[in-house]
Every structure is written in C-alpha cells, then in structure tokens.
N, C-alpha and C. Protein backbone atom coordinates (compact mmCIF):
# COMPACT_ATOMS: atom_id res chain seq x y z
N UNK A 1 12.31 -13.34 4.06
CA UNK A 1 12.06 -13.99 2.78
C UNK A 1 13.18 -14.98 2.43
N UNK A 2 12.59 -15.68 1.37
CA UNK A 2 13.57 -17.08 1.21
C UNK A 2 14.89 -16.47 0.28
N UNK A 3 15.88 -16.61 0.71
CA UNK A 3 17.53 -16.35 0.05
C UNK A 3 17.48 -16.60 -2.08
N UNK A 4 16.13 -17.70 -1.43
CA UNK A 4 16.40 -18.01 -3.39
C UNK A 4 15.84 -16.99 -4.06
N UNK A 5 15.30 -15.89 -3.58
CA UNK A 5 14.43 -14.95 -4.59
C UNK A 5 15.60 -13.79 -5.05
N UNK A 6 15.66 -13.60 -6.08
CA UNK A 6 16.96 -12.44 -7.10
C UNK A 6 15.85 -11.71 -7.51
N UNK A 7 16.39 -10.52 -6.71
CA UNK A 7 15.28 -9.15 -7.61
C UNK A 7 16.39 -8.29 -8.82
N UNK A 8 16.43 -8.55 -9.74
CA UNK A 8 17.01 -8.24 -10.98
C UNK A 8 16.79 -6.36 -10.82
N UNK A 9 18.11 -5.73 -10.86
CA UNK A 9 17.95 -4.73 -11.11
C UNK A 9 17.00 -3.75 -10.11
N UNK A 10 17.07 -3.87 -9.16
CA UNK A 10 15.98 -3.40 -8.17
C UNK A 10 16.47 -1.76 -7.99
N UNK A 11 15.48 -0.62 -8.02
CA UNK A 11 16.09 0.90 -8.00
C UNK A 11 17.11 1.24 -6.90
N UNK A 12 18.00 1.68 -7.24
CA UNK A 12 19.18 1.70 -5.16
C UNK A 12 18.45 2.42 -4.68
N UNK A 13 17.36 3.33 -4.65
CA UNK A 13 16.79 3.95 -3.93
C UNK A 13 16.74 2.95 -2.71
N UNK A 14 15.82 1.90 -3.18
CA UNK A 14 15.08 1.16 -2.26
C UNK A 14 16.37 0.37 -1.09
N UNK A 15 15.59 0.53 0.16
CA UNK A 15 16.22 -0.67 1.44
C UNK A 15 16.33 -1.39 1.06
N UNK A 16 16.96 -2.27 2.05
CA UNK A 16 17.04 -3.89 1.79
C UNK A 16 15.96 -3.84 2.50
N UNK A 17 15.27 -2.86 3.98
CA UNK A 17 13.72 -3.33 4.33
C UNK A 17 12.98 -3.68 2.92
N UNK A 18 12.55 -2.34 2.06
CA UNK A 18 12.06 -2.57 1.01
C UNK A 18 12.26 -3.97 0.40
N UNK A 19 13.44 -4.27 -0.34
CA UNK A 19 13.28 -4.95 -1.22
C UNK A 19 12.85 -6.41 0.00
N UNK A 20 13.29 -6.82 1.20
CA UNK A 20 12.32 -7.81 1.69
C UNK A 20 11.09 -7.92 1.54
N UNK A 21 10.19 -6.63 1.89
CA UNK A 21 9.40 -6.81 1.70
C UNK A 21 8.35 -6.92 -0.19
N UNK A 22 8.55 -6.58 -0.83
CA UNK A 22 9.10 -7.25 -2.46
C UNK A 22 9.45 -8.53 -2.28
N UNK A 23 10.46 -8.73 -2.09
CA UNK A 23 10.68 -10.66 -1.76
C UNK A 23 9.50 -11.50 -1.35
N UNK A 24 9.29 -10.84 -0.17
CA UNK A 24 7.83 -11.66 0.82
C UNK A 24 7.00 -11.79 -0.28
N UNK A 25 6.31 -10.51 -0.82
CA UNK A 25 5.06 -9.86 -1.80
C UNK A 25 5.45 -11.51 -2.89
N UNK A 26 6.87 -11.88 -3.31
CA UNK A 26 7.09 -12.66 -4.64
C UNK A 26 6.72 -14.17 -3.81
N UNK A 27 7.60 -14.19 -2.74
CA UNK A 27 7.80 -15.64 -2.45
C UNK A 27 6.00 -16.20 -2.14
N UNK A 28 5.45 -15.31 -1.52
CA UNK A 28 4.04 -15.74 -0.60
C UNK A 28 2.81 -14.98 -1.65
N UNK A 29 3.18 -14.63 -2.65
CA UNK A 29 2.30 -14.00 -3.81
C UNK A 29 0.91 -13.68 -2.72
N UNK A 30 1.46 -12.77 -2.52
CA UNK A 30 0.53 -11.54 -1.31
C UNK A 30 0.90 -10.39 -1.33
N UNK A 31 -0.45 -9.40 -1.50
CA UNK A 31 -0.29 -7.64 -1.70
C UNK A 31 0.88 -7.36 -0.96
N UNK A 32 1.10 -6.28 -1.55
CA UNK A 32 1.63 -5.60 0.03
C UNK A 32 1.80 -4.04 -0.04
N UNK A 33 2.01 -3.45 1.12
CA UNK A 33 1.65 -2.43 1.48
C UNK A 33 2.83 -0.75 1.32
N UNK A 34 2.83 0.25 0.31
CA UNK A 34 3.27 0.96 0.57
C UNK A 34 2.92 2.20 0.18
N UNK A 35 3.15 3.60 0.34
CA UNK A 35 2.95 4.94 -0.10
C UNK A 35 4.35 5.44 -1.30
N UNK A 36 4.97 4.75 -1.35
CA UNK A 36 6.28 5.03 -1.77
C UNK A 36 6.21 4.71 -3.30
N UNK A 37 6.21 5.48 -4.12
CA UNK A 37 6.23 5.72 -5.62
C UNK A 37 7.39 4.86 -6.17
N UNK A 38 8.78 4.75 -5.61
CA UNK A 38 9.09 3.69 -6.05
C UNK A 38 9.12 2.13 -6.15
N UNK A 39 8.83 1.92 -4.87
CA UNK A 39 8.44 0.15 -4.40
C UNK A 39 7.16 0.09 -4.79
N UNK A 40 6.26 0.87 -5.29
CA UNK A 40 4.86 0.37 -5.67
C UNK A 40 5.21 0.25 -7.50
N UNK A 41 5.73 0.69 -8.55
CA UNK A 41 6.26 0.50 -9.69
C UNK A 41 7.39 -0.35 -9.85
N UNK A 42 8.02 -0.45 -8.74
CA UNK A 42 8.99 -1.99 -9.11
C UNK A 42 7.66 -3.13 -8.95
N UNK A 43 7.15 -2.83 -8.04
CA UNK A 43 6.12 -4.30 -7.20
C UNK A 43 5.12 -4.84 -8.33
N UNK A 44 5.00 -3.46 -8.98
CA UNK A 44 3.66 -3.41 -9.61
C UNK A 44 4.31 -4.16 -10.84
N UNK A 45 6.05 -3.51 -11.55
CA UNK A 45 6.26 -4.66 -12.80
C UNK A 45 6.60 -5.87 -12.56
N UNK A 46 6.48 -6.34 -11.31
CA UNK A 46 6.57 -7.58 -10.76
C UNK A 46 5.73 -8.33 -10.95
N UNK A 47 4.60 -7.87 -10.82
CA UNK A 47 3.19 -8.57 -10.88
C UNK A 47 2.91 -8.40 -9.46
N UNK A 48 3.76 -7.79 -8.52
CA UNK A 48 2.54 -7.79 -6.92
C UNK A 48 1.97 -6.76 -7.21
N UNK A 49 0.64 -7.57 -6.44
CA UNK A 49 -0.37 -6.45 -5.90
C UNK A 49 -0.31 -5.27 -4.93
N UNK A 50 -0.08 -4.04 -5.10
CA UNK A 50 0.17 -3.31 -4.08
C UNK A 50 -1.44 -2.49 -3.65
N UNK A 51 -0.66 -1.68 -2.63
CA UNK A 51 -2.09 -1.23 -1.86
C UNK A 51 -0.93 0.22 -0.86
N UNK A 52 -1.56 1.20 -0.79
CA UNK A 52 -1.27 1.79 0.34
C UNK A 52 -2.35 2.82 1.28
N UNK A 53 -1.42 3.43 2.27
CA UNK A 53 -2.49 3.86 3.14
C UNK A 53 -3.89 3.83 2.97
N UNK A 54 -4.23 4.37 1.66
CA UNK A 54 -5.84 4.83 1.66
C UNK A 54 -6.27 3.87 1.52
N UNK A 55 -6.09 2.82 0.85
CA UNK A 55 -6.92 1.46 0.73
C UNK A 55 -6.47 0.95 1.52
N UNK A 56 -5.78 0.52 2.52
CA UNK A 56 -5.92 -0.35 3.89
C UNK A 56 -6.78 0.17 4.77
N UNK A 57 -6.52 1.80 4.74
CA UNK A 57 -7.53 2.39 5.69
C UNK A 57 -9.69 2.04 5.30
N UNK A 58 -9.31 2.21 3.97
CA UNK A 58 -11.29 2.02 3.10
C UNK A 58 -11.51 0.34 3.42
N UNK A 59 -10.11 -0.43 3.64
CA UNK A 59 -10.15 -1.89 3.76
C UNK A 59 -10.94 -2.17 5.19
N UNK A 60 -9.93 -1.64 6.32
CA UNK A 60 -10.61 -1.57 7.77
C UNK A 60 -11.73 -0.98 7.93
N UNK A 61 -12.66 -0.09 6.88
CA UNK A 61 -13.67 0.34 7.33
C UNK A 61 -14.95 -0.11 6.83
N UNK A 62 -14.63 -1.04 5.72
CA UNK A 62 -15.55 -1.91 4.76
C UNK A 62 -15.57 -3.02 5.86
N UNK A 63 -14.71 -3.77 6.45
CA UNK A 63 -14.14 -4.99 6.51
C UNK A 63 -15.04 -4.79 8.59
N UNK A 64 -15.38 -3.44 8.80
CA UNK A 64 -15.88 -3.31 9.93
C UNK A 64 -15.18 -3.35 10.94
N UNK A 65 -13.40 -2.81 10.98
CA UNK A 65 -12.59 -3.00 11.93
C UNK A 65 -12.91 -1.37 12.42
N UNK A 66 -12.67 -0.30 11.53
CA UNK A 66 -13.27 1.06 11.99
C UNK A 66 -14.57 0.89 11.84
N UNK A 67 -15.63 1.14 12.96
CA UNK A 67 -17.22 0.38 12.73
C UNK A 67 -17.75 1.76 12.26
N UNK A 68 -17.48 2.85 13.19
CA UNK A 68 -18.24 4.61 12.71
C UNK A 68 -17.79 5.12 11.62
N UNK A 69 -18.79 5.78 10.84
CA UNK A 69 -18.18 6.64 9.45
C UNK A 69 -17.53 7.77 9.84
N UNK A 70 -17.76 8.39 11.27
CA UNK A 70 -17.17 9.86 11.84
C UNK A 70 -15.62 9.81 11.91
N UNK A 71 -15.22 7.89 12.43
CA UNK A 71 -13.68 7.90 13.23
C UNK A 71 -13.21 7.33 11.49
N UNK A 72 -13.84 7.03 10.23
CA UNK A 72 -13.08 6.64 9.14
C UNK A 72 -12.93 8.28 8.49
N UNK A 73 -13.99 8.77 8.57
CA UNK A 73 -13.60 10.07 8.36
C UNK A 73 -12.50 11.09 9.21
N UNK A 74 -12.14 10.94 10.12
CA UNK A 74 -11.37 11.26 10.72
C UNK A 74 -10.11 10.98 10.46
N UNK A 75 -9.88 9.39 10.24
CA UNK A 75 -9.10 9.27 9.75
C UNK A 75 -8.44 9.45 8.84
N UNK A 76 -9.28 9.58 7.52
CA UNK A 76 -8.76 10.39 6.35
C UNK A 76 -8.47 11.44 6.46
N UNK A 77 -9.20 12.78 7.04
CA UNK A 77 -8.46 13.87 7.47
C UNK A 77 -7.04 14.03 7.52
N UNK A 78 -6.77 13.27 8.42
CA UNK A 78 -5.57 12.47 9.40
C UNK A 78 -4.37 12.48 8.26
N UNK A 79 -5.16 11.74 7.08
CA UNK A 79 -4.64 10.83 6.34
C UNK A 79 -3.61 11.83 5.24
N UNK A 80 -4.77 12.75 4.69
CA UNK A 80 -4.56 13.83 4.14
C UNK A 80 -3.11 14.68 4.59
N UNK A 81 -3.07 15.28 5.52
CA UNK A 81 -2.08 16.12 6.34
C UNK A 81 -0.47 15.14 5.72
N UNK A 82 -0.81 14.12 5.74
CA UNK A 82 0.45 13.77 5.53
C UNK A 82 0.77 12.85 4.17
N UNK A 83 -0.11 12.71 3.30
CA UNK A 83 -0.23 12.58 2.11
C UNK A 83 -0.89 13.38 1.24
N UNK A 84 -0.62 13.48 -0.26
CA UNK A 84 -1.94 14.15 -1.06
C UNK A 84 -2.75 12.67 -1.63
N UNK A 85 -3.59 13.29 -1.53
CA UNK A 85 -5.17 12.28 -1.92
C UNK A 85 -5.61 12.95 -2.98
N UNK A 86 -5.85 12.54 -4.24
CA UNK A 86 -6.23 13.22 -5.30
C UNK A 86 -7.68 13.11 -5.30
N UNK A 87 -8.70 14.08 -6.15
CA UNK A 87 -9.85 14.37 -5.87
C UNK A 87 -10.65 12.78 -6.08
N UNK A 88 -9.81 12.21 -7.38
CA UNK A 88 -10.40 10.93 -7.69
C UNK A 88 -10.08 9.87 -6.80
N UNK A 89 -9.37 9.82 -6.09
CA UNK A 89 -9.18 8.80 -4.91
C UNK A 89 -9.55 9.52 -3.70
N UNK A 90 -10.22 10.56 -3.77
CA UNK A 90 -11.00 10.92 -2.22
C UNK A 90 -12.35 10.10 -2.85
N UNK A 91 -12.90 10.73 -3.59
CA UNK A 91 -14.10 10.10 -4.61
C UNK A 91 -14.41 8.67 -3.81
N UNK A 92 -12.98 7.19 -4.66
CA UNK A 92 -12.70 6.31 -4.60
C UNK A 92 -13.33 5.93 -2.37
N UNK A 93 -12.45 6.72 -1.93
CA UNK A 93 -12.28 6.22 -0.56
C UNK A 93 -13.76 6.09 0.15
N UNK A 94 -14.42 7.35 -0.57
CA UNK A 94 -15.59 7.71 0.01
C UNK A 94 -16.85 6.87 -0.44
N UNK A 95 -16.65 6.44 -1.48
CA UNK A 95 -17.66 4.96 -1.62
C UNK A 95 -18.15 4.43 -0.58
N UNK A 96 -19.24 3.56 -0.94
CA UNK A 96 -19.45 2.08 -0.20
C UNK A 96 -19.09 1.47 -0.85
C-alpha cells in the first residue's frame, strides 16, 4: 500500500500484515477479507467493506467456482470445526 495512507489510532493488537491490508482495503476502496473481530471493526469504522470466510466461501459457490452443493457443503462442515457459525449465518450461507 501507498506510504501516504495514516491509519489514526489503529488497535496494537493488529500486524503491520493487518494494518496493510486496511491500507490496500483504503487506498483501492476494495472489500477485504478477514475472521478477526478486530480488523473487521476497525475496517468496518473505516468505511471498508469487509467479508470473511463464510461469505467468500457462499461467494465461490454462487459465483460457480465450487459447482456441487455436496463439496459447498462440505466445505462448511470444514468451515465450522474451526470457526463458530451462528444459527443465523448458517441460515444466511445456506440460501440461494
């Protein structure tokens, strides 16, 4: 990301990976991607759009990159084990 972007006050939790990617999200005003409760509430009072696992995954399977409902379901399984998915965003995933 470009040197001119100042993220004011950014949580020390976060990397400097993190906050690049925050930078990118500002400079190229494009989503971006994480599971992480804090870089998605800095991003989000930023004005980026965030997104993580479960919606990139419902993204690839709308979008016809996972083509079978068995291997998107699978994947959520998958998905589950290493995140919690709340009943309303299983709901959400399981749409068309």
């Amino acid at each position: 990301p470009s040197d001119d972007i100042i993220l004011e006050s950014p949580p020390v939790s976060l990397s400097s990976a993190d906050l690049s990617i925050i930078k990118l999200g500002l400079e190229y005003k494009i989503p971006i991607a994480s599971d992480d409760k804090t870089i998605r509430q800095f991003a989000k009072n930023l004005g980026i759009s965030i997104t993580g696992s479960l919606g990139l995954l419902k993204s690839l399977y709308q979008n016809k990159i996972i083509k079978k409902r068995e291997e998107y379901m699978s994947f959520l399984d998958s998905l589950q084990k290493d995140i919690y998915i709340s009943d309303e965003l299983k709901k959400w995933a399981l749409e068309d």
